[in-house]
C-alpha atoms as a PDB file:
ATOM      1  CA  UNK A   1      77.897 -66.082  63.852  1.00  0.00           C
ATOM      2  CA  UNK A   2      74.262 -65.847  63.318  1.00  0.00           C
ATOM      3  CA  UNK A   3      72.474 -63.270  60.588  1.00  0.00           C
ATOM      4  CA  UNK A   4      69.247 -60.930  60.851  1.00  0.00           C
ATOM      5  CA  UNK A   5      66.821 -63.448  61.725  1.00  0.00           C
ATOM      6  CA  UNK A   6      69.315 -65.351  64.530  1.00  0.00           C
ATOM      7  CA  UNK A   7      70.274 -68.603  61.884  1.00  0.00           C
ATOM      8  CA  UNK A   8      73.228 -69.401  61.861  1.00  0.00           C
ATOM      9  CA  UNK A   9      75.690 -68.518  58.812  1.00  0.00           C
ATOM     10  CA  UNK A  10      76.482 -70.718  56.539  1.00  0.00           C
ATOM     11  CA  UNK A  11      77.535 -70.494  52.763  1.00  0.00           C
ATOM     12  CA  UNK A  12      80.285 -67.615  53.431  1.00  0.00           C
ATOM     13  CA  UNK A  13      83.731 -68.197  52.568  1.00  0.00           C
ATOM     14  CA  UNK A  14      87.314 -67.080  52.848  1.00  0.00           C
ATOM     15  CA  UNK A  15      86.953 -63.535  50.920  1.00  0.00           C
ATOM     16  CA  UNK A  16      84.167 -62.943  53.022  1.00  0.00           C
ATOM     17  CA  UNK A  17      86.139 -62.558  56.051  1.00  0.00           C
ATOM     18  CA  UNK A  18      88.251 -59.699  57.358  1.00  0.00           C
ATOM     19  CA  UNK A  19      90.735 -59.699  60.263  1.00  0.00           C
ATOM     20  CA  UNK A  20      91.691 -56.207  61.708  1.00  0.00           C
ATOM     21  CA  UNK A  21      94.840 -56.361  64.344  1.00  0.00           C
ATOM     22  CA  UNK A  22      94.751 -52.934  66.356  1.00  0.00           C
ATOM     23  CA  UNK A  23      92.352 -51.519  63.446  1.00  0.00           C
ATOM     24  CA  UNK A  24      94.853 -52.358  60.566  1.00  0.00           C
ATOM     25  CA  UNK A  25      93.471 -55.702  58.142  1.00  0.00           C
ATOM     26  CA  UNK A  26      95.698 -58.989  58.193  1.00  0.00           C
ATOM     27  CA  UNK A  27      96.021 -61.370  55.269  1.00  0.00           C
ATOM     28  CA  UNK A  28      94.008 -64.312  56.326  1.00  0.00           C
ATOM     29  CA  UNK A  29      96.563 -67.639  56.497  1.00  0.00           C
ATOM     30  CA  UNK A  30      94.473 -69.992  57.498  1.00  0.00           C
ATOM     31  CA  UNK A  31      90.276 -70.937  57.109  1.00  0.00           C
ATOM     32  CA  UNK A  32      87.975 -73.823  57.921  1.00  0.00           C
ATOM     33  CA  UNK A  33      84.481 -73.551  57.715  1.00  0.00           C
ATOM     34  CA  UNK A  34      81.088 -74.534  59.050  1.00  0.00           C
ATOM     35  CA  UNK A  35      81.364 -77.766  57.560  1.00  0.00           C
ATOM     36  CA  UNK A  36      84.956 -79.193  58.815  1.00  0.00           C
ATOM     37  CA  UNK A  37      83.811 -81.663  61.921  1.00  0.00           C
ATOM     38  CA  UNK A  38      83.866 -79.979  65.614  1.00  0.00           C
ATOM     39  CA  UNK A  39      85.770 -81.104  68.512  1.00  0.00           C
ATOM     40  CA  UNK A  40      84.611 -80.254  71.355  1.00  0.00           C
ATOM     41  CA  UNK A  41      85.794 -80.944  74.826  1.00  0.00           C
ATOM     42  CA  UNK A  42      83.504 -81.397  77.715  1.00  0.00           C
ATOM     43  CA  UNK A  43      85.047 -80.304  81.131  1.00  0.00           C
ATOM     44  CA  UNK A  44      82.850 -81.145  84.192  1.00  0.00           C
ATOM     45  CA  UNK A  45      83.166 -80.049  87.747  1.00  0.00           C
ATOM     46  CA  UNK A  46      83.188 -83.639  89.940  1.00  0.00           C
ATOM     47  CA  UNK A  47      82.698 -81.777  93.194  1.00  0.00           C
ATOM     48  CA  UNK A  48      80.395 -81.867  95.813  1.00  0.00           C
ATOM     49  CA  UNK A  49      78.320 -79.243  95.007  1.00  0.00           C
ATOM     50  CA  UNK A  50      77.524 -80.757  91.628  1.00  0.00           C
ATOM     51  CA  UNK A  51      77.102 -83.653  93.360  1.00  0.00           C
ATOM     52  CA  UNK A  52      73.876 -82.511  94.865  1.00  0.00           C
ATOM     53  CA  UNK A  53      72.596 -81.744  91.313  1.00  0.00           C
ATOM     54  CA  UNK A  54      71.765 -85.356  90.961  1.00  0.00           C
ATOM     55  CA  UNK A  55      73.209 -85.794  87.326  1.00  0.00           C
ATOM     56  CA  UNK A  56      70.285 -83.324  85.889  1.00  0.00           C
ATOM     57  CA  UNK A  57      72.679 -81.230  84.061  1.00  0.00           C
ATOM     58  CA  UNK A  58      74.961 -84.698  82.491  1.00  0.00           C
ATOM     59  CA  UNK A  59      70.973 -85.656  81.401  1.00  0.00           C
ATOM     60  CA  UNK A  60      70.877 -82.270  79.981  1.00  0.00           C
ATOM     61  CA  UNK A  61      74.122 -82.886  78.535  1.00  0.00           C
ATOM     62  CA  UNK A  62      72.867 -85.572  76.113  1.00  0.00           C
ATOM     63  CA  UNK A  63      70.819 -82.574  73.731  1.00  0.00           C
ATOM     64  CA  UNK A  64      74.395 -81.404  73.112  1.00  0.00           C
ATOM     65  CA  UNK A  65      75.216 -84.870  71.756  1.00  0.00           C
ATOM     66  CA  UNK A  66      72.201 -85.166  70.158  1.00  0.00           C
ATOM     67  CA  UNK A  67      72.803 -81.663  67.991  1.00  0.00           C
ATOM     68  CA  UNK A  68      76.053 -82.861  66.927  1.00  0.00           C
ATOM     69  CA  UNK A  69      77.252 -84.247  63.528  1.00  0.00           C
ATOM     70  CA  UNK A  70      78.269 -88.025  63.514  1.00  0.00           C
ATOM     71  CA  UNK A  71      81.482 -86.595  62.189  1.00  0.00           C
ATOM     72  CA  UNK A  72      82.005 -84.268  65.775  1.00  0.00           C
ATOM     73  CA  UNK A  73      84.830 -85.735  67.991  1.00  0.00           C
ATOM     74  CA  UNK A  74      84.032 -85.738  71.308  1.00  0.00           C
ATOM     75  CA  UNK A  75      86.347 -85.750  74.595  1.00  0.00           C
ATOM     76  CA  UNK A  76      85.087 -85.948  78.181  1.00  0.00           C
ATOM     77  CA  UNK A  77      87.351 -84.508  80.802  1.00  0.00           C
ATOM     78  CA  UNK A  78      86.419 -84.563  84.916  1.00  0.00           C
ATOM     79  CA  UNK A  79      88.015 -81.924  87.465  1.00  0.00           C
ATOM     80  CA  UNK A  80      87.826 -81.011  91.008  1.00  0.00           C
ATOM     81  CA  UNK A  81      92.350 -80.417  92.226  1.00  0.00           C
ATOM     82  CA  UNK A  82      93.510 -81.431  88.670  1.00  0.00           C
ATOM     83  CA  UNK A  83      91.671 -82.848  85.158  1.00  0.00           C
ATOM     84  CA  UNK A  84      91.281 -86.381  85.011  1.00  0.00           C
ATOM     85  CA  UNK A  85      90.658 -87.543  81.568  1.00  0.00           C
ATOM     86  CA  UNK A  86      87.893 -90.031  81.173  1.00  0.00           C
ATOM     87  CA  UNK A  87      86.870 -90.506  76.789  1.00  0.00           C
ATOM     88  CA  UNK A  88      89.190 -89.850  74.454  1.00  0.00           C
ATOM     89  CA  UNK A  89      88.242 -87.516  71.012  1.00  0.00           C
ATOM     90  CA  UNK A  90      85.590 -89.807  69.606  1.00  0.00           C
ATOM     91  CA  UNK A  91      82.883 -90.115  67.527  1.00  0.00           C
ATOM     92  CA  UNK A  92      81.230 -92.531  69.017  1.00  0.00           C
ATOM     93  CA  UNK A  93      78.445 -90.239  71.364  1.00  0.00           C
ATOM     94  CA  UNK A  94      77.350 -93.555  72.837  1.00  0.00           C
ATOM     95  CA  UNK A  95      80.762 -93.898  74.411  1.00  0.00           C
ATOM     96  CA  UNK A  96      80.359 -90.576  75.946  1.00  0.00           C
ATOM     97  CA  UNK A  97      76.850 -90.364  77.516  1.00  0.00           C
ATOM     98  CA  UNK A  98      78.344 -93.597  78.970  1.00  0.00           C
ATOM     99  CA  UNK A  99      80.988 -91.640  80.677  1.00  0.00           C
ATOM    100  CA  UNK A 100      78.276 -89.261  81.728  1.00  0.00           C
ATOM    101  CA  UNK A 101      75.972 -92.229  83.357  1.00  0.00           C
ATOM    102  CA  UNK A 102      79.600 -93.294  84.530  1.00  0.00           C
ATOM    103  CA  UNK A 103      81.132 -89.931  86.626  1.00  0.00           C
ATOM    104  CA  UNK A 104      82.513 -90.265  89.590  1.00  0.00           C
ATOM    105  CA  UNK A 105      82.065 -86.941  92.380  1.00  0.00           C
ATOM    106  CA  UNK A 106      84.672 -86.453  94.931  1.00  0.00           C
ATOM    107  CA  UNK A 107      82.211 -85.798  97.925  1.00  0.00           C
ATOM    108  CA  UNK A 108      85.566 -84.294 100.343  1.00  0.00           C
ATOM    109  CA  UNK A 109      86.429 -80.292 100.724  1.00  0.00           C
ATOM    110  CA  UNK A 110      88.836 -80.755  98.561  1.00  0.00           C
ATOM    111  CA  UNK A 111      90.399 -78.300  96.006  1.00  0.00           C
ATOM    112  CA  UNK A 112      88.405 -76.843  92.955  1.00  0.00           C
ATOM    113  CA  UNK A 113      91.101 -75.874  91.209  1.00  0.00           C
ATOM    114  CA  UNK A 114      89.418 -74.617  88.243  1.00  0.00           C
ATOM    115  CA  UNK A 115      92.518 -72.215  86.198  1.00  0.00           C
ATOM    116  CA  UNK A 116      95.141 -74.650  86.712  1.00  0.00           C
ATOM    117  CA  UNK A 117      92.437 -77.808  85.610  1.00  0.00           C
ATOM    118  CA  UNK A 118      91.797 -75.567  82.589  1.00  0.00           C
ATOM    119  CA  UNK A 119      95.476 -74.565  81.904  1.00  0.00           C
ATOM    120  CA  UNK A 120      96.612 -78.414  82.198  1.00  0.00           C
ATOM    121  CA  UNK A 121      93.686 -79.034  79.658  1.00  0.00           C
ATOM    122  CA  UNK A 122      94.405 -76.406  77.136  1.00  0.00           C
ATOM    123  CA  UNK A 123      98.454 -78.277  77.479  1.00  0.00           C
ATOM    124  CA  UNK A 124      96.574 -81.295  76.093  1.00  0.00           C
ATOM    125  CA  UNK A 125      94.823 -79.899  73.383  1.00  0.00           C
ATOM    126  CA  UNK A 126      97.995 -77.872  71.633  1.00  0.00           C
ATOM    127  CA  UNK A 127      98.909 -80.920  69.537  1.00  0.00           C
ATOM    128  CA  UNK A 128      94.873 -81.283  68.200  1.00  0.00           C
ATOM    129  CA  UNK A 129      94.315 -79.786  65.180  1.00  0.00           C
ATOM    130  CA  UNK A 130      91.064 -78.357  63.912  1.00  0.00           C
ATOM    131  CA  UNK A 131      88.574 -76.583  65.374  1.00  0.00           C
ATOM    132  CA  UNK A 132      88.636 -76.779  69.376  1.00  0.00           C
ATOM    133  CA  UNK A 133      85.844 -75.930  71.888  1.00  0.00           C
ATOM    134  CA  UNK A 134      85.881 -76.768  75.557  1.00  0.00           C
ATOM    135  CA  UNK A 135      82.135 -76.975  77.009  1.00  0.00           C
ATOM    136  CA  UNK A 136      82.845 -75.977  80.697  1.00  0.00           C
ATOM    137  CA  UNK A 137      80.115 -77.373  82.967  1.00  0.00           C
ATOM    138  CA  UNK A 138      81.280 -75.498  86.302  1.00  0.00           C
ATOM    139  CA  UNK A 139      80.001 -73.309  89.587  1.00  0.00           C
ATOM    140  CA  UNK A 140      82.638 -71.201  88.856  1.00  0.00           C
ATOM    141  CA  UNK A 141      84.457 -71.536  92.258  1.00  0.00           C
ATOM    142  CA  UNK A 142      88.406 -71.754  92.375  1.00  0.00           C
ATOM    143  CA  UNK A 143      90.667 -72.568  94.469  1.00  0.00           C
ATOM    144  CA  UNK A 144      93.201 -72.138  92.277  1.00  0.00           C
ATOM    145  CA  UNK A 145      95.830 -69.468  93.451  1.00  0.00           C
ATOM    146  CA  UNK A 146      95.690 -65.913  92.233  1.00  0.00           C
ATOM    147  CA  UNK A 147      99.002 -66.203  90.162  1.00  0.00           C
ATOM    148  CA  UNK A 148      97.399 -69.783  88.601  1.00  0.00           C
ATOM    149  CA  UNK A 149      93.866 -67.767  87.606  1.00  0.00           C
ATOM    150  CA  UNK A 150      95.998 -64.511  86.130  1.00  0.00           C
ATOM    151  CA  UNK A 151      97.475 -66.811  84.157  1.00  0.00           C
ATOM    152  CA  UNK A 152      95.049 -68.434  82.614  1.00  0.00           C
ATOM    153  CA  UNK A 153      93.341 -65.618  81.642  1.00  0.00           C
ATOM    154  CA  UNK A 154      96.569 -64.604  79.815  1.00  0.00           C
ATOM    155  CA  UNK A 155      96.947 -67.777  78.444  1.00  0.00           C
ATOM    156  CA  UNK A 156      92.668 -67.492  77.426  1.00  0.00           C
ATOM    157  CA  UNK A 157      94.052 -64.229  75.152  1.00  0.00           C
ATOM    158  CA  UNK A 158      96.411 -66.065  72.451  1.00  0.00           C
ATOM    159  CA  UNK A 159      94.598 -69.819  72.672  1.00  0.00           C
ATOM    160  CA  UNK A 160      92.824 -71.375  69.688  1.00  0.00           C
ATOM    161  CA  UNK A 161      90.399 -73.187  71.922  1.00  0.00           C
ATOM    162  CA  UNK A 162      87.133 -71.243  72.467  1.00  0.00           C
ATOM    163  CA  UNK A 163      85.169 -71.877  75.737  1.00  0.00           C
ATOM    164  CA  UNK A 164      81.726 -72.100  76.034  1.00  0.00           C
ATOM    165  CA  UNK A 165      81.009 -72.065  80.098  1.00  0.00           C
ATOM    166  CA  UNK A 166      77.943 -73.219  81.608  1.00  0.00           C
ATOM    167  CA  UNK A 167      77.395 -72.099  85.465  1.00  0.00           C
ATOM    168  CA  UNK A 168      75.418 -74.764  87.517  1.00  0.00           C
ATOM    169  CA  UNK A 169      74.675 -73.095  89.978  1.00  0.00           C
ATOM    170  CA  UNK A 170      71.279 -72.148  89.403  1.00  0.00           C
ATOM    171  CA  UNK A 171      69.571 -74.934  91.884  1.00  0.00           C
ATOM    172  CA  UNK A 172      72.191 -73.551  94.180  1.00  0.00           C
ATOM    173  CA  UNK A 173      70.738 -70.312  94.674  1.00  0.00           C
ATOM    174  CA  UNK A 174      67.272 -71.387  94.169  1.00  0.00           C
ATOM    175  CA  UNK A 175      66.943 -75.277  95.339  1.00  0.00           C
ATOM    176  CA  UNK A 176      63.609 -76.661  93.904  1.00  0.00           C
ATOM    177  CA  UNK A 177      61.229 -77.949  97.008  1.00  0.00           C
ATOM    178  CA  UNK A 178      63.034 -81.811  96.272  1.00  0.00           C
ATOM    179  CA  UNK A 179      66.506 -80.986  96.881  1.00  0.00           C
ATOM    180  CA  UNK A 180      65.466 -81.599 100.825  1.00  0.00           C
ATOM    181  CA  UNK A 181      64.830 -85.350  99.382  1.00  0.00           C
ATOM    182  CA  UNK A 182      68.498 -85.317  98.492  1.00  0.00           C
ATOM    183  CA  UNK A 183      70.227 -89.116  98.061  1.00  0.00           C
ATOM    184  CA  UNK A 184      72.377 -90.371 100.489  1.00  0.00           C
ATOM    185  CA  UNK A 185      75.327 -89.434 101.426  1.00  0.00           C
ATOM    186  CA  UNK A 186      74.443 -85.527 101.432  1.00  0.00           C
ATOM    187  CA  UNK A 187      77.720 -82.897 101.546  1.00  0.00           C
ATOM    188  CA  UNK A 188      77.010 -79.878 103.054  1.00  0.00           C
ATOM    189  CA  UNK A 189      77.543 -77.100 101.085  1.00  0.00           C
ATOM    190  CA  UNK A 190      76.789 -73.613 101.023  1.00  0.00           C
ATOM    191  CA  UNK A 191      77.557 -70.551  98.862  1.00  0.00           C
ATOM    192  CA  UNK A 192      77.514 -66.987  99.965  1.00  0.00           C
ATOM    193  CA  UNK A 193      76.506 -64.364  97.521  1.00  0.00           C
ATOM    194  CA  UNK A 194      79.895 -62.793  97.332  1.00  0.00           C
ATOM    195  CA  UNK A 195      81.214 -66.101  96.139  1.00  0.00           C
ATOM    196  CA  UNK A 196      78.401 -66.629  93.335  1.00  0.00           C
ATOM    197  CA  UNK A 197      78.727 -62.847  91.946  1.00  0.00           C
ATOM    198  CA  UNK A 198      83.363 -63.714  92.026  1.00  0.00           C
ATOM    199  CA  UNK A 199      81.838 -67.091  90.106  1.00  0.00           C
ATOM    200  CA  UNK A 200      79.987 -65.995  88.026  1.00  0.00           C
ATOM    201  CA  UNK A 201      83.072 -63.490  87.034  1.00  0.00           C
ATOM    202  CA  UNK A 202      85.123 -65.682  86.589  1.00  0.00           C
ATOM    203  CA  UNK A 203      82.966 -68.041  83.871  1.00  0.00           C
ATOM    204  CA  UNK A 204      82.568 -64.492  81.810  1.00  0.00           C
ATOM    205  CA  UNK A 205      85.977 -63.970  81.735  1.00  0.00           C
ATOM    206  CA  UNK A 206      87.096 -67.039  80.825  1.00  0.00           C
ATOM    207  CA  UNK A 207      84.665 -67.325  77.977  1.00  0.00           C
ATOM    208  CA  UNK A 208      84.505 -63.623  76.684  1.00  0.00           C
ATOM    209  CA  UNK A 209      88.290 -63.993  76.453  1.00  0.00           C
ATOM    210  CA  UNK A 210      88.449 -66.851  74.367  1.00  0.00           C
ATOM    211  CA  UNK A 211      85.601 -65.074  71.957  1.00  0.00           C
ATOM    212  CA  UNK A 212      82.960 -67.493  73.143  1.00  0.00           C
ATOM    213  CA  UNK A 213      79.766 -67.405  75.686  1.00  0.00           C
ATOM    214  CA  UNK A 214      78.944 -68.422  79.480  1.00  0.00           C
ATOM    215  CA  UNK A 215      74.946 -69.445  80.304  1.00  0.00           C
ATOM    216  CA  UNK A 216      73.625 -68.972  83.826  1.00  0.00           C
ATOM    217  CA  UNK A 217      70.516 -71.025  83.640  1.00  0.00           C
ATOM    218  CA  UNK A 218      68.401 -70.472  86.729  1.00  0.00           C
ATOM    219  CA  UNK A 219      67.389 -73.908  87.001  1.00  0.00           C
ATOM    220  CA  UNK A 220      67.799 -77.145  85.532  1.00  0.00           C
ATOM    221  CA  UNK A 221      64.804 -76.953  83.274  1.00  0.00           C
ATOM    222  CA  UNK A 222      67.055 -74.411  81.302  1.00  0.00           C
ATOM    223  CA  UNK A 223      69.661 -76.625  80.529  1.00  0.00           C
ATOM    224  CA  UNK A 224      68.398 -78.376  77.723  1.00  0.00           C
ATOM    225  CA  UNK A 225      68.126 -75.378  75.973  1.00  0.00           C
ATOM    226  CA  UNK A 226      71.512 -74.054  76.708  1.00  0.00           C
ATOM    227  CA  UNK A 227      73.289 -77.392  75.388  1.00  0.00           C
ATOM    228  CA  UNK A 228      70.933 -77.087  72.348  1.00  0.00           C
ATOM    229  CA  UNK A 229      72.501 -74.221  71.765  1.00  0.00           C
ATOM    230  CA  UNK A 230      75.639 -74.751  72.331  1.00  0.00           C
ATOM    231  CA  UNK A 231      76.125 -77.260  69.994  1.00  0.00           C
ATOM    232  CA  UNK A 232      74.636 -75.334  67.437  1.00  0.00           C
ATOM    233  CA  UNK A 233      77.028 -73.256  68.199  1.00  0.00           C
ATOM    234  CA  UNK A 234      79.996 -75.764  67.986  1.00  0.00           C
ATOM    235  CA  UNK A 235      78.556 -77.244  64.418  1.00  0.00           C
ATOM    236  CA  UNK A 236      78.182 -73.513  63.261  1.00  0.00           C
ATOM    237  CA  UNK A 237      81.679 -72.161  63.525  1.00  0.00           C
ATOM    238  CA  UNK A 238      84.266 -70.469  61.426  1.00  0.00           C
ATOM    239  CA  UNK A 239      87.904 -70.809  61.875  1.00  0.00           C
ATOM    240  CA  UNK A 240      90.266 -67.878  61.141  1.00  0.00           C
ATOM    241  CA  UNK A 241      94.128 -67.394  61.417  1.00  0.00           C
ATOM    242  CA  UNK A 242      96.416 -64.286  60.410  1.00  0.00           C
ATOM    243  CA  UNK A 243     100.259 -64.170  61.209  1.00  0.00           C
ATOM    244  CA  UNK A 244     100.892 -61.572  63.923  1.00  0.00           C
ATOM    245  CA  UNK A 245     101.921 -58.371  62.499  1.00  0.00           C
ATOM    246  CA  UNK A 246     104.475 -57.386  65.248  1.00  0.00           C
ATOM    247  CA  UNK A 247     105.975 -59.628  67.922  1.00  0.00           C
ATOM    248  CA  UNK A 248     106.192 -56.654  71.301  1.00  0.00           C
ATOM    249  CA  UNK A 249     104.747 -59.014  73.584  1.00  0.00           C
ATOM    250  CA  UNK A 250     101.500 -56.537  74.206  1.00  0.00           C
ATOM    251  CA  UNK A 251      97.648 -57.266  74.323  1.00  0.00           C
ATOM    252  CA  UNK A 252      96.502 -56.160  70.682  1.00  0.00           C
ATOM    253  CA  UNK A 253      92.785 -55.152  69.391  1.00  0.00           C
ATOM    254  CA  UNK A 254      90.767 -58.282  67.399  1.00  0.00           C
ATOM    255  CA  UNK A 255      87.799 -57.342  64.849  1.00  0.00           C
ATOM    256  CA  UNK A 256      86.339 -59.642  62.736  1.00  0.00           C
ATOM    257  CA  UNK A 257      83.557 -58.014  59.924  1.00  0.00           C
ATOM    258  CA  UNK A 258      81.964 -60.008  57.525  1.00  0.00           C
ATOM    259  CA  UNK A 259      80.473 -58.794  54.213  1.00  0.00           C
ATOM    260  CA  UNK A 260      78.535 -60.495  51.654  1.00  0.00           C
ATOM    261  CA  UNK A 261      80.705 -58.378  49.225  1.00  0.00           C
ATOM    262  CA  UNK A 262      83.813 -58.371  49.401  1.00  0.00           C
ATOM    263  CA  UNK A 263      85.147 -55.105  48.377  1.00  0.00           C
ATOM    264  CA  UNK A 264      83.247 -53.567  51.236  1.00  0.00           C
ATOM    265  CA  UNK A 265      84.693 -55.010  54.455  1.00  0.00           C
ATOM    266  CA  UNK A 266      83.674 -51.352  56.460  1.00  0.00           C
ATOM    267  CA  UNK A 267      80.155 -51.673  55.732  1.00  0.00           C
ATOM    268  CA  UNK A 268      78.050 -52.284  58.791  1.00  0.00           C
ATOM    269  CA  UNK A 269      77.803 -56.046  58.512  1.00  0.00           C
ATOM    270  CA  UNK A 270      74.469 -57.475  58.857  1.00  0.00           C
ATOM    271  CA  UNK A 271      75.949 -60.409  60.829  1.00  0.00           C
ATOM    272  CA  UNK A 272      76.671 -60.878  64.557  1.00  0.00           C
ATOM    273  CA  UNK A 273      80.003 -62.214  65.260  1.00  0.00           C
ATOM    274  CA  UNK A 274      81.475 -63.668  68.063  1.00  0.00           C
ATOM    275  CA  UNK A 275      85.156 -63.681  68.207  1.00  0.00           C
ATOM    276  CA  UNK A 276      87.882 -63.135  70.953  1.00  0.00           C
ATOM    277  CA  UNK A 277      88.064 -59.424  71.082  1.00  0.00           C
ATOM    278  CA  UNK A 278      92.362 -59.221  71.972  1.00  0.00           C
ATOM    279  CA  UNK A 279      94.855 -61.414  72.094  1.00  0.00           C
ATOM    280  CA  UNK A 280      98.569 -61.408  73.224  1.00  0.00           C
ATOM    281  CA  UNK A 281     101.475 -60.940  70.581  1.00  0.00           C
ATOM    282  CA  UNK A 282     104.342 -63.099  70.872  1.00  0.00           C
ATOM    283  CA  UNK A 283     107.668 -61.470  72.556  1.00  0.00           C
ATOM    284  CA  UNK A 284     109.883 -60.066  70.607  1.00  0.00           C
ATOM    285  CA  UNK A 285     112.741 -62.593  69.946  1.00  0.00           C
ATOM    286  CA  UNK A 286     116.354 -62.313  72.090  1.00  0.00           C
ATOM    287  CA  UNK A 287     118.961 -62.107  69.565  1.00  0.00           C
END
């Protein structure tokens, strides 16, 4: 949530908030703010096409680290058919740019099963408490079957866990004059365009449904900047909960507005907020 000039908020509190489900406002149950410690969750496509990236974007990786508090847990989490789990939540950032200087690719044709790695991951993170981000570092490709990618994206609707996707493909499109200097062994691999544009899709869905943000650098140079952000982003957040007003198992309307006072919740906030804009209620309950 950033104000006027494009800082960050900071300062507001619970009565400044105001949930709306399908237009009508919700008691707020549950707040943490800016300053509770993030925990944030990097998930990083270990296939070949990352491969030929040559670790720029894991380099690029250490600014997020660097903008984090010492208090930030951090967990490092590797994909290509299923999520391998290499660093625990820590806070020890040294132990994680070691997994980063440490990741293995799997250079075979294998599966990218990106919705089913993400659903298995979000499985893992229902017993964390706190405020949860996943940092996906991805192409965006999928093998995953159709049923396995609808579902995620109903699962992304009623999650806690906000994703923040990063595409790498941008020396895909556009390889810089040294990726014919590639290191040995080299995987072939080649994208069409139809395959970038259902990608690229995909990493917007899965983020705007979850109420956070997907970055399509165009090169490596860019991603510096992007993980700078992003963990602003993390350190700068504001957890809400409400109890669901009706349980009819139906995709209801989210609006968060913010106002300095209170009283006035309708009028045109000066702040930008980023928030999932839906979510699924729970079934009604079988008697």
């Amino acid at each position: 949530m950033t104000d006027p000039s494009g800082k960050f908020a900071e300062g507001l509190q619970r009565d400044n908030f105001h949930i709306f489900d399908n237009g009508v406002e919700q008691p707020i149950t549950d707040f943490l703010n800016v300053e509770e410690p993030a925990q944030a969750l990097v998930l990083i496509e270990a296939g070949p096409a990352v491969y030929l990236l040559e670790g720029s974007h894991l380099r690029a990786a250490q600014q997020f680290l660097s903008g984090l508090s010492p208090d930030d847990r951090v967990a490092v989490v590797k994909y290509a058919d299923a999520p391998q789990g290499l660093v625990d939540f820590t806070t020890n950032k040294q132990s994680v740019a070691a997994a980063f200087d440490d990741l293995g690719f799997n250079l075979g044709f294998g599966s990218l099963n990106l919705s089913a790695s993400l659903s298995k991951v979000l499985d893992w993170l229902t017993s964390i408490h706190g405020k949860k981000t996943i940092v996906l570092l991805s192409t965006g490709v999928d093998t995953s079957s159709t049923k396995q990618i609808q579902d995620l994206l109903n699962r992304s609707q009623s999650t806690d866990v906000r994703i923040l996707a990063v595409s790498l493909t941008g020396d895909l499109r556009n390889p810089p004059p040294a990726a014919t200097k590639k290191k040995s062994p080299s995987p072939k691999v080649a994208f069409t365009s139809q395959q970038f544009a259902e990608a690229d899709m995909l990493l917007r869905q899965i983020a705007q449904t979850t109420g956070g943000q997907a970055y399509f650098p165009a090169n490596s140079n860019e991603l510096p900047t992007v993980f700078t952000h992003i963990a602003q982003i993390v350190r700068h957040e504001f957890s809400l909960a409400f109890i669901p007003p009706a349980h009819d198992g139906t995709i209801h309307s989210l609006e968060v507005r913010v106002a300095t006072d209170s009283a006035q919740p309708a009028g045109g906030s000066l702040y930008r907020v980023d928030c999932r804009r839906a979510y699924l209620a729970p079934a009604p309950t079988t008697p």
